[in-house]
Protein backbone atom coordinates (compact mmCIF):
# COMPACT_ATOMS: atom_id res chain seq x y z
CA UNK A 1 52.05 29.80 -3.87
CA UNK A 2 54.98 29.71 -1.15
CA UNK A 3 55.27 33.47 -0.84
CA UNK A 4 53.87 33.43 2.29
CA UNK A 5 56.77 31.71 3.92
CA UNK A 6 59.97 33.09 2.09
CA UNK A 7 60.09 36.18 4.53
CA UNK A 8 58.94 34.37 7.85
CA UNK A 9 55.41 34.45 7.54
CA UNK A 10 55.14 38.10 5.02
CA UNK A 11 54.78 38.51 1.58
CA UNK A 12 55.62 41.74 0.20
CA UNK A 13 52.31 42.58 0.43
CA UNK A 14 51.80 41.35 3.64
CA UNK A 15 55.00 43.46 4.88
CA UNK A 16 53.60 46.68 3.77
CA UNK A 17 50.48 46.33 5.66
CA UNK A 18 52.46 44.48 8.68
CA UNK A 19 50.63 41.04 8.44
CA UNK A 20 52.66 37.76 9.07
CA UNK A 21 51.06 34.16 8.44
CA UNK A 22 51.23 32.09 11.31
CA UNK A 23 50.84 28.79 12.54
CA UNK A 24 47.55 28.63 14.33
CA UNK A 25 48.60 26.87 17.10
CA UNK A 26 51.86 27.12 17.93
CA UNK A 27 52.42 30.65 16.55
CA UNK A 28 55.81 30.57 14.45
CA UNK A 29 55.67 31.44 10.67
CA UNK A 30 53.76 29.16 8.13
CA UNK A 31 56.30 26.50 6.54
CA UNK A 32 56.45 26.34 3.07
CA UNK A 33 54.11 23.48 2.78
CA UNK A 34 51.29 25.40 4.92
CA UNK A 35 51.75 28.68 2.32
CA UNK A 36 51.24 26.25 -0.71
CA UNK A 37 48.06 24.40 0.89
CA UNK A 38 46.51 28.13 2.03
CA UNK A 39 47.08 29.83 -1.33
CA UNK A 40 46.48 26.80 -3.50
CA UNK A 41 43.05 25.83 -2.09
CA UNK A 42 42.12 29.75 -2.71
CA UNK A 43 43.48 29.16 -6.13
CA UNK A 44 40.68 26.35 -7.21
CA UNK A 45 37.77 27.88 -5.31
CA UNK A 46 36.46 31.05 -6.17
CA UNK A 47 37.87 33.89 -4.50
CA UNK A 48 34.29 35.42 -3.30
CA UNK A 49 34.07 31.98 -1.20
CA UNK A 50 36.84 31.60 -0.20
CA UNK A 51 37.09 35.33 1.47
CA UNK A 52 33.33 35.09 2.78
CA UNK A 53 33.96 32.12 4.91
CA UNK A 54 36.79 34.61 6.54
CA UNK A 55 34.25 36.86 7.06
CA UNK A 56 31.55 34.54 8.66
CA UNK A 57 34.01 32.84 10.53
CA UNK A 58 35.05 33.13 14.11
CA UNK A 59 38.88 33.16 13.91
CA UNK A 60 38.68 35.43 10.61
CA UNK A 61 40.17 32.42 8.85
CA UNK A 62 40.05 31.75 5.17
CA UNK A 63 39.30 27.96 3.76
CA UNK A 64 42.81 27.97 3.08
CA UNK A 65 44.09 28.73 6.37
CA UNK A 66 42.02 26.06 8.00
CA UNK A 67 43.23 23.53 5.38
CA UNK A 68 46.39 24.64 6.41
CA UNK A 69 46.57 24.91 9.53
CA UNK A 70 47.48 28.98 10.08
CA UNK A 71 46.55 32.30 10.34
CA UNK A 72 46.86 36.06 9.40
CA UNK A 73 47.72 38.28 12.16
CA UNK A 74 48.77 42.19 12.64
CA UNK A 75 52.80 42.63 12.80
CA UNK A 76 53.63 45.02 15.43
């Protein structure tokens, strides 16, 4: 649930493919708190929602990342 915001903003995952989780508005890594909220609200709903909203929505942003407050942007 945190894993987002061990590595300042990267999970493993996340690292391979150069992604960081950011705050969405003032652009420093998610906290732990914002990783749990993100994750954990994509935990309860089903994962098919929870991605299509990303894809429907303007910022690309999953239910969890509005909940929490962040975003998933390319690393360079």
């Amino acid at each position: 649930m945190i894993k987002d915001s061990i590595r300042d903003g990267q999970s493993i995952g996340k690292s391979l493919y150069r992604l960081r989780v950011i705050d969405f508005h003032s652009g420093i890594p998610a906290t732990i708190g914002q990783s749990f909220i993100r994750n954990w609200i994509c935990c309860w709903l089903d994962a098919i929602t929870c991605y299509l909203v990303a894809l429907t929505d303007d910022d690309g942003r999953r239910i969890g990342d509005h909940m929490a407050g962040t975003v998933v942007i390319i690393d360079r």
